[in-house]
C-alpha atoms as a PDB file:
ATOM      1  CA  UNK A   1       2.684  -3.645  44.712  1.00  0.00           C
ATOM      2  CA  UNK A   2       3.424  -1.148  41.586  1.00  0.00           C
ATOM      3  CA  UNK A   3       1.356   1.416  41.075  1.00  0.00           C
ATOM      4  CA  UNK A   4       0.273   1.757  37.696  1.00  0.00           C
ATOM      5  CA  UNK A   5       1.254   4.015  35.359  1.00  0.00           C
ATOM      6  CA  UNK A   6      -1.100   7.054  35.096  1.00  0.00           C
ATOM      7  CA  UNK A   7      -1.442   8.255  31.477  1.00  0.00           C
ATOM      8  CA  UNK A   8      -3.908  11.095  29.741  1.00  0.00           C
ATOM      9  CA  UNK A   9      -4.542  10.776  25.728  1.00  0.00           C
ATOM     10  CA  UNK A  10      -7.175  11.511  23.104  1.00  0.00           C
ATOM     11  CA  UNK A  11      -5.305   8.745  20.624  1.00  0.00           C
ATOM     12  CA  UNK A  12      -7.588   6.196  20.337  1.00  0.00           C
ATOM     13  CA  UNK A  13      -7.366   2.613  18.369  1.00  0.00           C
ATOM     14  CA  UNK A  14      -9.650  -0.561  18.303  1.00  0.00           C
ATOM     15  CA  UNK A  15      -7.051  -2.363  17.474  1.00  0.00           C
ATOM     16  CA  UNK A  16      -4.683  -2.627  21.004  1.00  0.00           C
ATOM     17  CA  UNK A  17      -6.735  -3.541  24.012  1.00  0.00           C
ATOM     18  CA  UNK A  18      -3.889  -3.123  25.848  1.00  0.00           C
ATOM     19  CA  UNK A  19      -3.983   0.375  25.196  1.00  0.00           C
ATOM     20  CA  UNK A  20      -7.563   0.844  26.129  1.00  0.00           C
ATOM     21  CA  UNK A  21      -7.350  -0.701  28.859  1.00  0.00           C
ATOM     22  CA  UNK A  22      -4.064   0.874  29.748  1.00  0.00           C
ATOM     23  CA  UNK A  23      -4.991   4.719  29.426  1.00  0.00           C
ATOM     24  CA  UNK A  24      -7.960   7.208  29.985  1.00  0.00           C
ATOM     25  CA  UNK A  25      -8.984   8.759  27.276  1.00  0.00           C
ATOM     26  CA  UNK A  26     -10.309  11.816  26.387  1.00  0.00           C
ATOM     27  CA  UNK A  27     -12.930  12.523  23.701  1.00  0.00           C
ATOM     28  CA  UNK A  28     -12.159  15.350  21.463  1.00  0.00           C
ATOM     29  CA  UNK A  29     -14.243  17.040  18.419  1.00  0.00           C
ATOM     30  CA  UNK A  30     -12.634  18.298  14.919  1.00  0.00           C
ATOM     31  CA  UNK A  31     -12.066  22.217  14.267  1.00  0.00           C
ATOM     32  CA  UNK A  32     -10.246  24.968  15.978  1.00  0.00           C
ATOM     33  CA  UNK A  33     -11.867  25.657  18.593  1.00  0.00           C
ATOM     34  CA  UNK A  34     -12.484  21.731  19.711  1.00  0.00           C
ATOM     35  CA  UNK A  35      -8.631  21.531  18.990  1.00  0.00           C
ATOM     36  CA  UNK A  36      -8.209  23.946  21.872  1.00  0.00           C
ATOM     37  CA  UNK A  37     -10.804  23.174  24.229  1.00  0.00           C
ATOM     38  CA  UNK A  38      -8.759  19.463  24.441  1.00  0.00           C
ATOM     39  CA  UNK A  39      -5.948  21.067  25.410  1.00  0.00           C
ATOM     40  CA  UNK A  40      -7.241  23.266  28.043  1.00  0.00           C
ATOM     41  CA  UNK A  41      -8.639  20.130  29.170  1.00  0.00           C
ATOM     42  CA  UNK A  42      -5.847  18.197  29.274  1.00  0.00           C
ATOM     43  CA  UNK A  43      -3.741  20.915  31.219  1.00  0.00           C
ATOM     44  CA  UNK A  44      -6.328  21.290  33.931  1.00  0.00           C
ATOM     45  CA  UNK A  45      -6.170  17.314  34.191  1.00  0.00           C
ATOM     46  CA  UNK A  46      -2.755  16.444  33.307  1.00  0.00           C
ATOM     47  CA  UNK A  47      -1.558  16.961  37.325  1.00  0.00           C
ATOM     48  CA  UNK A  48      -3.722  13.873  37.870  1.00  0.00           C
ATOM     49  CA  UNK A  49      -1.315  11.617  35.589  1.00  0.00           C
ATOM     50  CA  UNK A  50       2.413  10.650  35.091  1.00  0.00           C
ATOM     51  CA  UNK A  51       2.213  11.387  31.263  1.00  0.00           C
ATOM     52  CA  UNK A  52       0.260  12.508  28.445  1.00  0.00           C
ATOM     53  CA  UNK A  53       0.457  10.982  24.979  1.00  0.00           C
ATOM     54  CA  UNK A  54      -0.587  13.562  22.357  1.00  0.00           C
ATOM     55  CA  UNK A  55      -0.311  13.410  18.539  1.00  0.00           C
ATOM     56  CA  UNK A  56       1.160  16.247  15.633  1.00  0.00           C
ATOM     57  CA  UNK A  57      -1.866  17.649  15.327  1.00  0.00           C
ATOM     58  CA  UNK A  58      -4.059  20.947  17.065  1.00  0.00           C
ATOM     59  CA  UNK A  59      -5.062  19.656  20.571  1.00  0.00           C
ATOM     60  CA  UNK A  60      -1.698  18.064  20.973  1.00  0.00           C
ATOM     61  CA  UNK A  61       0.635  21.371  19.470  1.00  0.00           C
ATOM     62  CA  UNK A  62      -2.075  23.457  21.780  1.00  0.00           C
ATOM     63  CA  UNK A  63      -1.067  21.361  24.716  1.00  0.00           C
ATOM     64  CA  UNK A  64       2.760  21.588  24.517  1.00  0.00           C
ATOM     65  CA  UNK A  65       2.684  25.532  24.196  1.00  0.00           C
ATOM     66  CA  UNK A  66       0.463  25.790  26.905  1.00  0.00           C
ATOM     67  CA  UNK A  67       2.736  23.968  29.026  1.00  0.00           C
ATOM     68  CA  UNK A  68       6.008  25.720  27.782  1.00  0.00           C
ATOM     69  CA  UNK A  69       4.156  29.097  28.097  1.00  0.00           C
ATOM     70  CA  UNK A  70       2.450  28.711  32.124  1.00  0.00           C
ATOM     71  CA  UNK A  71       4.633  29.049  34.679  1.00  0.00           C
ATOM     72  CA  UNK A  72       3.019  26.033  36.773  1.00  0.00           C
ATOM     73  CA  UNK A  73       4.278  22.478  37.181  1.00  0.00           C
ATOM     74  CA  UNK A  74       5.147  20.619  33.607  1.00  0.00           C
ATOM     75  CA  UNK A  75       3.682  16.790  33.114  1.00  0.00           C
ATOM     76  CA  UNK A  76       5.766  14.721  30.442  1.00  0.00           C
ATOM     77  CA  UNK A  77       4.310  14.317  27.289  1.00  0.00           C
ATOM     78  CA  UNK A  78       5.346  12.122  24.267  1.00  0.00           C
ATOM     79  CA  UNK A  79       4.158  13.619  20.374  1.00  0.00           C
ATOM     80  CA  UNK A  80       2.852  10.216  18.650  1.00  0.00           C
ATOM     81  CA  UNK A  81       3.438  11.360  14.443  1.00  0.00           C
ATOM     82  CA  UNK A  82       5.637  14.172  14.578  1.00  0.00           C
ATOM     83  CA  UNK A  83       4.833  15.147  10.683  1.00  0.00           C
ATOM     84  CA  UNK A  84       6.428  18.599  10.310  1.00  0.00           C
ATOM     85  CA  UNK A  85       6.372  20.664   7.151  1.00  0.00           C
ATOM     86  CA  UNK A  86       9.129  22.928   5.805  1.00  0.00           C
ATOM     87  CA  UNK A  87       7.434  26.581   5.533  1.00  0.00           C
ATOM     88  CA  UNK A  88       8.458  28.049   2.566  1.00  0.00           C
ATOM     89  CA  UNK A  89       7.907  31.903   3.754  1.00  0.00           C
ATOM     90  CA  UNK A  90      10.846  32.977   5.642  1.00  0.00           C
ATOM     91  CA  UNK A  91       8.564  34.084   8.510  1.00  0.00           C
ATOM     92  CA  UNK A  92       6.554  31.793   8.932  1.00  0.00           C
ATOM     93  CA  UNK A  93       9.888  29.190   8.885  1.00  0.00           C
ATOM     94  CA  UNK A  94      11.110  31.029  11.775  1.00  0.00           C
ATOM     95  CA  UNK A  95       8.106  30.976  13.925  1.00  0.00           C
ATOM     96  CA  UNK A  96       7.854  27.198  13.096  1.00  0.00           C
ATOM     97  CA  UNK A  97      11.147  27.176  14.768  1.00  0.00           C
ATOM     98  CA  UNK A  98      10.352  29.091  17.641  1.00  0.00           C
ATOM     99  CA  UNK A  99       7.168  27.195  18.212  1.00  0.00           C
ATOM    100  CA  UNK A 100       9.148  23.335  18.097  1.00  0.00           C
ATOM    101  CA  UNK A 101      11.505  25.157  20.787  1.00  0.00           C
ATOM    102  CA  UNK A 102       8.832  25.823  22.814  1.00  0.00           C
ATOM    103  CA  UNK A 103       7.262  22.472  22.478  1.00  0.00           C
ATOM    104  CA  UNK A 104      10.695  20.915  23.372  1.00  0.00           C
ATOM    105  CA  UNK A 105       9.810  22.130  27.261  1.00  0.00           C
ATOM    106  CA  UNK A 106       6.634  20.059  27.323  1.00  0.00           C
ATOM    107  CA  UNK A 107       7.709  17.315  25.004  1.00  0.00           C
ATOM    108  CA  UNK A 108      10.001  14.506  26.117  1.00  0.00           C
ATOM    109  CA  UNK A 109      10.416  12.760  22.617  1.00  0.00           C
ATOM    110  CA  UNK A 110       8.896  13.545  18.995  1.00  0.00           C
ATOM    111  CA  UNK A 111       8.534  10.308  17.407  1.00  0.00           C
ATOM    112  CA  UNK A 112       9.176  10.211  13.781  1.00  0.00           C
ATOM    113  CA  UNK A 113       8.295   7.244  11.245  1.00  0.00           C
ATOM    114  CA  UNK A 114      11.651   7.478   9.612  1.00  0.00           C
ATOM    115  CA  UNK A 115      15.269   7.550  10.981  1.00  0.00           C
ATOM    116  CA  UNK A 116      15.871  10.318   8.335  1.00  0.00           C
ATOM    117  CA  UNK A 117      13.900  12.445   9.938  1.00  0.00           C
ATOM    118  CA  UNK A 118      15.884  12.948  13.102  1.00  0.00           C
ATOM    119  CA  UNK A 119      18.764  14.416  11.228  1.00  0.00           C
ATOM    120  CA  UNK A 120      16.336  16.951   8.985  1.00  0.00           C
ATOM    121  CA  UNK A 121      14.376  17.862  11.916  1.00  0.00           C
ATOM    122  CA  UNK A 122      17.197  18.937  14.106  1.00  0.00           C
ATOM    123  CA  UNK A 123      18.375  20.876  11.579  1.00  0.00           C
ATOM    124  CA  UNK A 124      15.588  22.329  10.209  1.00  0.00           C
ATOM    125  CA  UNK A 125      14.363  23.811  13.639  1.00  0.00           C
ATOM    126  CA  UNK A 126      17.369  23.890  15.563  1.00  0.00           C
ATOM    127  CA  UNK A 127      16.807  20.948  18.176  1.00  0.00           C
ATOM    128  CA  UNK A 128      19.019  18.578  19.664  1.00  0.00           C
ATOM    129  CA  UNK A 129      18.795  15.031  18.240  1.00  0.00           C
ATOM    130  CA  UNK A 130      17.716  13.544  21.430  1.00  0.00           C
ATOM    131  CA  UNK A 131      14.663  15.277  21.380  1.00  0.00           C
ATOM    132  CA  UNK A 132      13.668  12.727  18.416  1.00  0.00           C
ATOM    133  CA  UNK A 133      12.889   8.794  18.416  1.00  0.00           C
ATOM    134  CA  UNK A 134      12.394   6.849  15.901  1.00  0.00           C
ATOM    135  CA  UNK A 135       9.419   4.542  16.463  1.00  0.00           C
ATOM    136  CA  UNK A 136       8.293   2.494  13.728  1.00  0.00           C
ATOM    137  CA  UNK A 137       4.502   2.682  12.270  1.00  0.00           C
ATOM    138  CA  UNK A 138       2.304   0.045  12.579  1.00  0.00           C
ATOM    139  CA  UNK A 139      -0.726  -1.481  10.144  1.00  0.00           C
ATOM    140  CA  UNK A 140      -3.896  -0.264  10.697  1.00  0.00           C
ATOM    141  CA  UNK A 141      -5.900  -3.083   8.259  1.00  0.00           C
ATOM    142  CA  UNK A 142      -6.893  -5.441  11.547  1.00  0.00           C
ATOM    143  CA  UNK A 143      -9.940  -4.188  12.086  1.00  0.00           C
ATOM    144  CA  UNK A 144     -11.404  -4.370   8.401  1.00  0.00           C
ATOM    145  CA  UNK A 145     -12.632  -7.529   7.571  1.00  0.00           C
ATOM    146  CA  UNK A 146     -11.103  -6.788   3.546  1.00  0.00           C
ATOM    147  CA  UNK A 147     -11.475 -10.188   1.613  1.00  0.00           C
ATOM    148  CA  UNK A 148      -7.730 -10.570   0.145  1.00  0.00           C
ATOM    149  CA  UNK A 149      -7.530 -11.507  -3.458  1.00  0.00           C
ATOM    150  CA  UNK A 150      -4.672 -10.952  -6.558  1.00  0.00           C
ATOM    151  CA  UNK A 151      -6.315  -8.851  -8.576  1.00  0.00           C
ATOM    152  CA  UNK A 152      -5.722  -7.700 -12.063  1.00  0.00           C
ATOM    153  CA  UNK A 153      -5.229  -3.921 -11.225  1.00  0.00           C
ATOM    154  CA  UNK A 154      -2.426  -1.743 -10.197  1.00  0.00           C
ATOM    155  CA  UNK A 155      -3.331   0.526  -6.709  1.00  0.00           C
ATOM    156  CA  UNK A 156      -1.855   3.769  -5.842  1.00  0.00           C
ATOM    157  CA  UNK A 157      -3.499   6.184  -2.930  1.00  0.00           C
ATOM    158  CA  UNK A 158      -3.615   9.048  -0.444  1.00  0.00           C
ATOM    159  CA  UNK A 159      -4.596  12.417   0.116  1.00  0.00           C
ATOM    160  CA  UNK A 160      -0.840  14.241   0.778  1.00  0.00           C
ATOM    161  CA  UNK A 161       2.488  14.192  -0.861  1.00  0.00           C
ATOM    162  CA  UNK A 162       1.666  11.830  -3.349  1.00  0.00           C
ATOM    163  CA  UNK A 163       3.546  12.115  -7.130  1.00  0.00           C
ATOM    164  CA  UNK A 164       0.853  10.512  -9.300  1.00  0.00           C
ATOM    165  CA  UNK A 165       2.002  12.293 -12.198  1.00  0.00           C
ATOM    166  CA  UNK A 166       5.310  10.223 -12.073  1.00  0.00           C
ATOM    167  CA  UNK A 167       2.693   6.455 -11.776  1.00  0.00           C
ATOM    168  CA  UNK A 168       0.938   7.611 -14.274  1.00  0.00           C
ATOM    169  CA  UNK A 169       3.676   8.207 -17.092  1.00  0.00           C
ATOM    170  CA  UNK A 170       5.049   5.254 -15.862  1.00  0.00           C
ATOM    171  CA  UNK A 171       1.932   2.657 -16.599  1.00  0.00           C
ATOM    172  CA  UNK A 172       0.527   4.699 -19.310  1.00  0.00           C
ATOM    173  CA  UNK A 173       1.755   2.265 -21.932  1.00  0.00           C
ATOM    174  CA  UNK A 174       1.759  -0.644 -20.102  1.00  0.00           C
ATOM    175  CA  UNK A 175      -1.846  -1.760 -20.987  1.00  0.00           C
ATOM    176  CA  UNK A 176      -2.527  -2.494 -17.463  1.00  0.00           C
ATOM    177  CA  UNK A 177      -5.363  -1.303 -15.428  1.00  0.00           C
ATOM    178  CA  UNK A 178      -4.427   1.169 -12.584  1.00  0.00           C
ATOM    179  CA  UNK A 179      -6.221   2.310 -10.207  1.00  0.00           C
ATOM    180  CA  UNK A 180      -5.563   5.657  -7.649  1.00  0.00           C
ATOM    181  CA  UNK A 181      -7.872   6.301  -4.325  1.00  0.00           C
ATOM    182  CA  UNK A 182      -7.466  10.000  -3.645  1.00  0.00           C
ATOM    183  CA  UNK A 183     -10.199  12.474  -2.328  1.00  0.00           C
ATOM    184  CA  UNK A 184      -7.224  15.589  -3.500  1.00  0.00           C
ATOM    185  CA  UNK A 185      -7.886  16.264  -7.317  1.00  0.00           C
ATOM    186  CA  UNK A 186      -5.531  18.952  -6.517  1.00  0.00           C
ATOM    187  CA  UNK A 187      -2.524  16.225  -6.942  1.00  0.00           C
ATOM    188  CA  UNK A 188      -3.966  15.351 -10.432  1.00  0.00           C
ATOM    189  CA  UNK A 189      -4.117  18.912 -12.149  1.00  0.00           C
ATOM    190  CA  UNK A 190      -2.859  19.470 -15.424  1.00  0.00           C
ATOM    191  CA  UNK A 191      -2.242  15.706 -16.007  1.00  0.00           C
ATOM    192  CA  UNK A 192      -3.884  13.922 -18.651  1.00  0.00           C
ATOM    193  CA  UNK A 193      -4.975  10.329 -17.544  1.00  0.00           C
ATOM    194  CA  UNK A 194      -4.971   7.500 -20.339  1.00  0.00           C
ATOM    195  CA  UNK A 195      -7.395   4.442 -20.794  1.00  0.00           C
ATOM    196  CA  UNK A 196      -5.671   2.214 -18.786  1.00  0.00           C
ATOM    197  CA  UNK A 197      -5.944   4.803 -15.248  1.00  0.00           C
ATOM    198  CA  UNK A 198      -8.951   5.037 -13.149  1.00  0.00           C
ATOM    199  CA  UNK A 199      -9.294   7.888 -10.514  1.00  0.00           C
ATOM    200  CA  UNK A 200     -11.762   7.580  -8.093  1.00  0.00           C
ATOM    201  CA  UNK A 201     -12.514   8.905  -4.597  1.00  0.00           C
ATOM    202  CA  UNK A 202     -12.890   6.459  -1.826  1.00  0.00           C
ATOM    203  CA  UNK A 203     -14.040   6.481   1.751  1.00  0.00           C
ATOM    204  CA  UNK A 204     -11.892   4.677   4.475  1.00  0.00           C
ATOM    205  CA  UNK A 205     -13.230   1.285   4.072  1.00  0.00           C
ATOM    206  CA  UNK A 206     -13.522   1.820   0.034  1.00  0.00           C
ATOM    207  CA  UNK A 207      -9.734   2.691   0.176  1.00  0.00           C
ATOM    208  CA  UNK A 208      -9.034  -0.909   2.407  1.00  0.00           C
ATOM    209  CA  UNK A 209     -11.242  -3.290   0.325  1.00  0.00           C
ATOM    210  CA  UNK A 210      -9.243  -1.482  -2.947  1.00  0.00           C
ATOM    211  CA  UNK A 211      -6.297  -1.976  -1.551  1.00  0.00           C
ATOM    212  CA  UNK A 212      -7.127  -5.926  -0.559  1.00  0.00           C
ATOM    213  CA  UNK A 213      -8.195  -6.539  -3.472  1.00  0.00           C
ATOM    214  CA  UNK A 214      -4.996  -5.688  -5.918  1.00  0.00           C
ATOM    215  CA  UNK A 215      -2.296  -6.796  -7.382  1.00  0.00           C
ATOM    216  CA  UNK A 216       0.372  -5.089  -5.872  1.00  0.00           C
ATOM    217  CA  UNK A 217       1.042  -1.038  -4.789  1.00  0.00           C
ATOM    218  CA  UNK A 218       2.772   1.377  -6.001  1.00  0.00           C
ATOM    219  CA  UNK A 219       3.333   4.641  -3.781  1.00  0.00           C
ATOM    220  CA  UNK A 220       5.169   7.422  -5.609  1.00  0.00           C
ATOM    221  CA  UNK A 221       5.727   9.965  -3.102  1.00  0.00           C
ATOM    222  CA  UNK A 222       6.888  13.145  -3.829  1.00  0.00           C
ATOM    223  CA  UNK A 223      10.828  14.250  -3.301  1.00  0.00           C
ATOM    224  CA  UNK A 224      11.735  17.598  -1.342  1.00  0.00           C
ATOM    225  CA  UNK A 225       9.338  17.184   2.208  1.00  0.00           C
ATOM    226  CA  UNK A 226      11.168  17.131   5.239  1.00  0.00           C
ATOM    227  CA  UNK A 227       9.204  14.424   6.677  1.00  0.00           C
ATOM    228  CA  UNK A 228       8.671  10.745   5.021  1.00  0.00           C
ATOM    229  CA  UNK A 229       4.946   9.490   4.454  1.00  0.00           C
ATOM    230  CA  UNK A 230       2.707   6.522   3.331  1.00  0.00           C
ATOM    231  CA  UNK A 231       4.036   3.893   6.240  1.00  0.00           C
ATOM    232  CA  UNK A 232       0.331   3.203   6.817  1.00  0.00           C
ATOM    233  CA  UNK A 233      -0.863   2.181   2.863  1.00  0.00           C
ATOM    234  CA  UNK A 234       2.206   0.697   2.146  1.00  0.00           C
ATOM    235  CA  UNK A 235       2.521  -1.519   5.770  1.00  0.00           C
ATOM    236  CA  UNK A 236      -0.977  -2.680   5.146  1.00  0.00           C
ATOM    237  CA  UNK A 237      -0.348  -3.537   1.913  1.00  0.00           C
ATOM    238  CA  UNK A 238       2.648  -5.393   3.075  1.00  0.00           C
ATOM    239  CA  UNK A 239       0.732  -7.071   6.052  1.00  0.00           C
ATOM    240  CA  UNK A 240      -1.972  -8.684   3.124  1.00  0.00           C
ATOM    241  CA  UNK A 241       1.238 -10.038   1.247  1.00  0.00           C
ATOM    242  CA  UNK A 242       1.207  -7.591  -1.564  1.00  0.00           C
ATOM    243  CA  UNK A 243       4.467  -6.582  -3.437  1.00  0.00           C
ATOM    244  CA  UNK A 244       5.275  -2.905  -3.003  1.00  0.00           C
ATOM    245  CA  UNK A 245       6.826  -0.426  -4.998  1.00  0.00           C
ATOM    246  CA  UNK A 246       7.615   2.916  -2.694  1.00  0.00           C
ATOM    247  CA  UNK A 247       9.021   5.624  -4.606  1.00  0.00           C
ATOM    248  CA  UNK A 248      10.745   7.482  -1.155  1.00  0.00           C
ATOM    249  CA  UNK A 249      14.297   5.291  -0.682  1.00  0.00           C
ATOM    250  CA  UNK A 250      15.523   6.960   2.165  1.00  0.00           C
ATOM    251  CA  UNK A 251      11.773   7.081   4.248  1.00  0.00           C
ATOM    252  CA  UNK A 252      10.883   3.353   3.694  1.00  0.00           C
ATOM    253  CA  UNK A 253      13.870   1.656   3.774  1.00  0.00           C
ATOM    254  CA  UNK A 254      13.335   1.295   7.702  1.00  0.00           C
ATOM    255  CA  UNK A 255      10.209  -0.763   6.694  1.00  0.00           C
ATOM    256  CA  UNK A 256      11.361  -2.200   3.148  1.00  0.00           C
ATOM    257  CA  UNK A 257      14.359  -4.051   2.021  1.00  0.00           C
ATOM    258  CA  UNK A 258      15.241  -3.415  -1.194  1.00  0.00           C
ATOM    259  CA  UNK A 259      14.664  -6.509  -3.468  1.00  0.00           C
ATOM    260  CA  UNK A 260      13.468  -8.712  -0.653  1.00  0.00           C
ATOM    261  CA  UNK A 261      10.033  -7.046   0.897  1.00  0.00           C
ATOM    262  CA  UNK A 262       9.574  -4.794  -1.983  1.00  0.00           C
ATOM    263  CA  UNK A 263      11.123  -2.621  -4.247  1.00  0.00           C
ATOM    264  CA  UNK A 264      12.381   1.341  -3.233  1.00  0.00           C
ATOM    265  CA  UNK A 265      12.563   3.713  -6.284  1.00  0.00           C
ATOM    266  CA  UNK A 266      14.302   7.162  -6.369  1.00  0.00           C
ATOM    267  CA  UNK A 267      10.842   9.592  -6.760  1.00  0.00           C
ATOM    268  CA  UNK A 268       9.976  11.276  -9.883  1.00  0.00           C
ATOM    269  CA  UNK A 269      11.693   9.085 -12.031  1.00  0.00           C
ATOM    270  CA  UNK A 270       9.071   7.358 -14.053  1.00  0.00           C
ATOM    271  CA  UNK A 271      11.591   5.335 -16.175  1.00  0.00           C
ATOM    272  CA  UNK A 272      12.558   3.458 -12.712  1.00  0.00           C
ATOM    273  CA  UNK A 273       9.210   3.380 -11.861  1.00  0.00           C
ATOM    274  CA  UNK A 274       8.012   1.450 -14.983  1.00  0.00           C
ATOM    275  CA  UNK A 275      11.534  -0.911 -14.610  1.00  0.00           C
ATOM    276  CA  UNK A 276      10.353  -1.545 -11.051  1.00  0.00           C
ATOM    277  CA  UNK A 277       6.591  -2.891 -12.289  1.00  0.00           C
ATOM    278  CA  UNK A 278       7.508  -4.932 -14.857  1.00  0.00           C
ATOM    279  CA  UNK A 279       9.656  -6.755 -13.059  1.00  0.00           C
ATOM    280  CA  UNK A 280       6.837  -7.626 -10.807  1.00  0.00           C
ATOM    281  CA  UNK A 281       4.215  -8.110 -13.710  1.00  0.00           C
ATOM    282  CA  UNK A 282       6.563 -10.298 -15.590  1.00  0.00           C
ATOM    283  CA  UNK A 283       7.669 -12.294 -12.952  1.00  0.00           C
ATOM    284  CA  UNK A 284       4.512 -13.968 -11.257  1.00  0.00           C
ATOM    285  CA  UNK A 285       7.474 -15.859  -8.874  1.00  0.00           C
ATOM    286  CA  UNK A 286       9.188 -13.152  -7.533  1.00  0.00           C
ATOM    287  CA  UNK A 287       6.343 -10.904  -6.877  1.00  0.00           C
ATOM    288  CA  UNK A 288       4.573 -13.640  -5.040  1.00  0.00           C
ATOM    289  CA  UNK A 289       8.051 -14.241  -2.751  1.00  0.00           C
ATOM    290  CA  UNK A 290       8.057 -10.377  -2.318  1.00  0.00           C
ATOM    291  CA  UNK A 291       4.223 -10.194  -1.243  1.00  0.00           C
ATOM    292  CA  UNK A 292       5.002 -13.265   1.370  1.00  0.00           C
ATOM    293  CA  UNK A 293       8.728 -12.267   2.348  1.00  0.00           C
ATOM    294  CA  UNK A 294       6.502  -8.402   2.840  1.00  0.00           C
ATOM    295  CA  UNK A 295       3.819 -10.374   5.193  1.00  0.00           C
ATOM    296  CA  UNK A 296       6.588 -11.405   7.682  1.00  0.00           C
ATOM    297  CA  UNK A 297       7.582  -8.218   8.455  1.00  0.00           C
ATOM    298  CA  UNK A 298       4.483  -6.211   8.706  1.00  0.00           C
ATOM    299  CA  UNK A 299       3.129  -9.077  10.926  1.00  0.00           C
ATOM    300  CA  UNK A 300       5.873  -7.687  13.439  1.00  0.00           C
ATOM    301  CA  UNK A 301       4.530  -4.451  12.877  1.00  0.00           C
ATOM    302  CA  UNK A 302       0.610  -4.373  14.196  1.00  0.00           C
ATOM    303  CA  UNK A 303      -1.246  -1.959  15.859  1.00  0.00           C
ATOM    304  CA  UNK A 304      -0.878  -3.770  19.571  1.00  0.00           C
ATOM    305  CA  UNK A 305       2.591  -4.260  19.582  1.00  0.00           C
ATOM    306  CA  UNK A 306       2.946  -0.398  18.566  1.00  0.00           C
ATOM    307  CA  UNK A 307       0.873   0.654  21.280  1.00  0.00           C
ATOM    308  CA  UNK A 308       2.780  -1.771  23.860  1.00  0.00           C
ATOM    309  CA  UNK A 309       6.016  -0.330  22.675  1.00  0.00           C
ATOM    310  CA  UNK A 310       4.596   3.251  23.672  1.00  0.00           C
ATOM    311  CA  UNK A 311       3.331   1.929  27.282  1.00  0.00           C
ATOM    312  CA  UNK A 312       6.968   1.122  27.681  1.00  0.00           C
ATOM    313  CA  UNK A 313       8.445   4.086  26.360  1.00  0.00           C
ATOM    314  CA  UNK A 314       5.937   5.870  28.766  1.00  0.00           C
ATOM    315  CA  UNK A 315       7.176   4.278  31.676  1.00  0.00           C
ATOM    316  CA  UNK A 316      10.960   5.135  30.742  1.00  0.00           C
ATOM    317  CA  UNK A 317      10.316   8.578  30.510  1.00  0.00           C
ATOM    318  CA  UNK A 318       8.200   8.487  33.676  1.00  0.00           C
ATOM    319  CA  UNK A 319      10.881   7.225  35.575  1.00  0.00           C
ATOM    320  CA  UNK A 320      13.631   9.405  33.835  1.00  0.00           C
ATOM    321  CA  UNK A 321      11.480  12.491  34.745  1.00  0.00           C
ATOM    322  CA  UNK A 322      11.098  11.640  38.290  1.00  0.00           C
ATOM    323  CA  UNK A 323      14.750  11.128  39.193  1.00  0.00           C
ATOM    324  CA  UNK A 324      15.197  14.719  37.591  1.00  0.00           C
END
């Protein structure tokens, strides 16, 4: 009989029982401290297990230079949202460099959202290509119970990266109400809102139920970041047949086919922006197509069969690692 595969996380989901079922996981607490505290814990367990799935953030980066650094047996680890930022101080852009280099002796694969990413990546800090897999994102919506309606309002949200000042030159003489779900007023300095744009902060649920509840999304993202963002809003939208705008070609267009699932925009061009929602307002037909033509494909794309794609990945680098 095959044994089963032993594997250590703190990435948790109510949304794949496989997963739960699958893995032992490991509670963790927010801050610093916490952040490094899980990763002493998970090197004093991880000689118990075959792998250890960690994510982009503190516990995980702790984790992977802890391993890199100690001189004692390495356990394979896989980096779930690899979402690395371009430092703009020269210093600090080298010792991002040095510190992904490290991580690359702990880390079998980074797995990015994008395919773009792999090239920028391995440029940026100097790493092979192979060190990167793209893995698509899933939705995250299944466990809200969100009533789905067409609305009468525009939605736009999220916290990071976000161009709202583009969205909102674009709709501000359309006459139609727009609303943006964002708890960073920081993103929304200096601009001047008109009647027709509502700003309001929203919790998690808030955000969903929004979002549900509209009449199709637009995501302007803003151009220059190394990685791509705003999978998760716009997949969700997609998976409740909404038509989506995404103003980030090259990141979504591994998700979104221009024309046929939704509608990619070059960022911070408001001009294509406002092209690209008229042609949804104006033609009731097409956007519904879109919205259903959109369901399809983020139906592929949920939470369980992401996490069964990484149980399978797991076990390929298990067995790669053990024939080293």
């Amino acid at each position: 009989m095959e044994r089963k595969l032993r594997i250590l996380t703190y990435i948790k989901t109510q949304a794949s029982p496989t997963w739960k079922e699958s893995v032992t996981l490991l509670q963790t607490k927010p801050g610093f401290i916490n952040s490094f505290i899980a990763a002493l814990q998970l090197y004093y367990k991880k000689n118990d297990y075959d792998l250890v799935v960690i994510s982009g953030e503190k516990p995980g980066i702790f984790f992977s230079l802890l391993q890199a650094i100690l001189p004692l047996r390495k356990t394979p680890s896989l980096m779930i949202g690899s979402l690395f930022y371009r430092a703009k101080n020269p210093l600090r852009r080298y010792l991002k460099r040095v510190q992904l280099k490290l991580m690359c002796k702990s880390v079998r694969f980074f797995l990015v959202w994008a395919k773009r990413e792999i090239k920028d990546y391995s440029v940026e800090f100097d790493i092979p290509v192979e060190n990167f897999k793209f893995f698509p994102y899933h939705t995250t919506c299944e466990v809200y119970d969100c009533p789905v309606r067409k609305g009468d309002y525009i939605f736009s949200g999220g916290n990071r990266d976000r161009d709202f000042k583009t969205l909102i030159e674009a709709v501000m003489d359309l006459g139609v109400r727009t609303i943006i779900a964002t708890n960073n007023r920081s993103l929304l300095r200096g601009i001047k809102l008109p009647e027709n744009v509502e700003i309001i902060s929203a919790t998690d649920p808030q955000f969903y139920q929004l979002l549900a509840g509209s009449r199709l999304l637009v995501l302007p993202m803003s151009k220059g970041f190394l990685h791509s963002g705003g999978q998760q809003t716009f997949l969700n939208a997609m998976y409740w047949g909404k038509p989506v705008i995404v103003a980030d070609p090259e990141g979504a267009k591994d998700y979104i086919e221009n024309g046929t699932t939704g509608i990619l925009v070059n960022p911070g061009r408001p001009a294509a922006l406002r092209e690209a929602i008229l042609s949804l307002l104006e033609n009731p037909e097409k956007s519904e197509r879109m919205g259903q033509e959109a369901k399809k494909k983020a139906r592929e794309l949920t939470t369980e069969k992401f996490f069964q794609g990484i149980l399978k990945l797991a076990e390929e680098i298990v067995y790669e690692h053990n024939r080293i």
